[in-house]
Protein backbone atom coordinates (compact mmCIF):
# COMPACT_ATOMS: atom_id res chain seq x y z
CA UNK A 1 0.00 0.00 0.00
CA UNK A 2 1.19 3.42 -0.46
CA UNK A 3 -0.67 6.89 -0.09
CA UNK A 4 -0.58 10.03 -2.45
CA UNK A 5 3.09 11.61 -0.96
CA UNK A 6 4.70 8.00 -1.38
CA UNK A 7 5.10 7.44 2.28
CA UNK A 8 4.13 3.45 2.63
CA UNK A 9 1.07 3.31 4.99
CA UNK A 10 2.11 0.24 7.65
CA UNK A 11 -0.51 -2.44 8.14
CA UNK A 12 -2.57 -2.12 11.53
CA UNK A 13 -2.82 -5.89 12.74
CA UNK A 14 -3.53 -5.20 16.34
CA UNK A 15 -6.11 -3.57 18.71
CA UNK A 16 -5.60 -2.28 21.84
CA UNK A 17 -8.87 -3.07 24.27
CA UNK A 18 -9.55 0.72 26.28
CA UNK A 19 -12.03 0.80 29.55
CA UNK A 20 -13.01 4.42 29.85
CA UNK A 21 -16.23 6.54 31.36
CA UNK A 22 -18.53 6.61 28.45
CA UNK A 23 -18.79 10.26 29.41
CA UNK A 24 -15.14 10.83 28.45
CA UNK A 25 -15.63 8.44 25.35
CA UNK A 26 -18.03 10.49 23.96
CA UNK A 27 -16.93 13.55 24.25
CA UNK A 28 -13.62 13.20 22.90
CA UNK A 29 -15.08 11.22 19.42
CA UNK A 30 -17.39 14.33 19.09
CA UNK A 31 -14.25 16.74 19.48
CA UNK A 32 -12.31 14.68 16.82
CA UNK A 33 -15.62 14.48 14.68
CA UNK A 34 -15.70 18.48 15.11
CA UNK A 35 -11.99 19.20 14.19
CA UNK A 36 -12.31 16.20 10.64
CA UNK A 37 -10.47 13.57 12.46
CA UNK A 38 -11.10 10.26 14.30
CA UNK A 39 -10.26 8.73 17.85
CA UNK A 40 -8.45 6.16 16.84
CA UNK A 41 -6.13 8.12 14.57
CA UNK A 42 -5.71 10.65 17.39
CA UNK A 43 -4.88 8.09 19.70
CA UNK A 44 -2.31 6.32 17.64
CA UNK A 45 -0.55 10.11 17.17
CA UNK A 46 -0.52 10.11 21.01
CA UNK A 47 0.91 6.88 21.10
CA UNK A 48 4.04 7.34 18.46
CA UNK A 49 4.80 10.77 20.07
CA UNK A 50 4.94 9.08 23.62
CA UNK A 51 7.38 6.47 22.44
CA UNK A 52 9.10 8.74 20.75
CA UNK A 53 9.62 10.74 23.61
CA UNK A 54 10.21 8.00 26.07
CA UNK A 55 12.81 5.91 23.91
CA UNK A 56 15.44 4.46 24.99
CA UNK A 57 18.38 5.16 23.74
């Protein structure tokens, strides 16, 4: 697979199971709705930029 800007787009094989107040849920997939993105990209961003900032080196 490869997108428009020729960066290859990895292959998501794996979920990640979250338990949160359905409050909270909903709120933040409205805000991502609201500003043209989803959750689950949003929480794959916040994912690579905490390993990224918590590698070791």
């Amino acid at each position: 697979m490869s997108k428009k800007d020729g960066k290859k787009v990895a292959k998501k094989d794996s979920q990640l199971v979250l338990r949160l107040d359905k409050s909270e849920r909903d709120a933040f997939v409205e805000r991502c709705k609201a500003l043209d993105t989803s959750a689950a990209r949003e929480i794959r961003g916040f994912i690579r930029v905490f390993l990224k900032d918590h590698a070791e080196d």
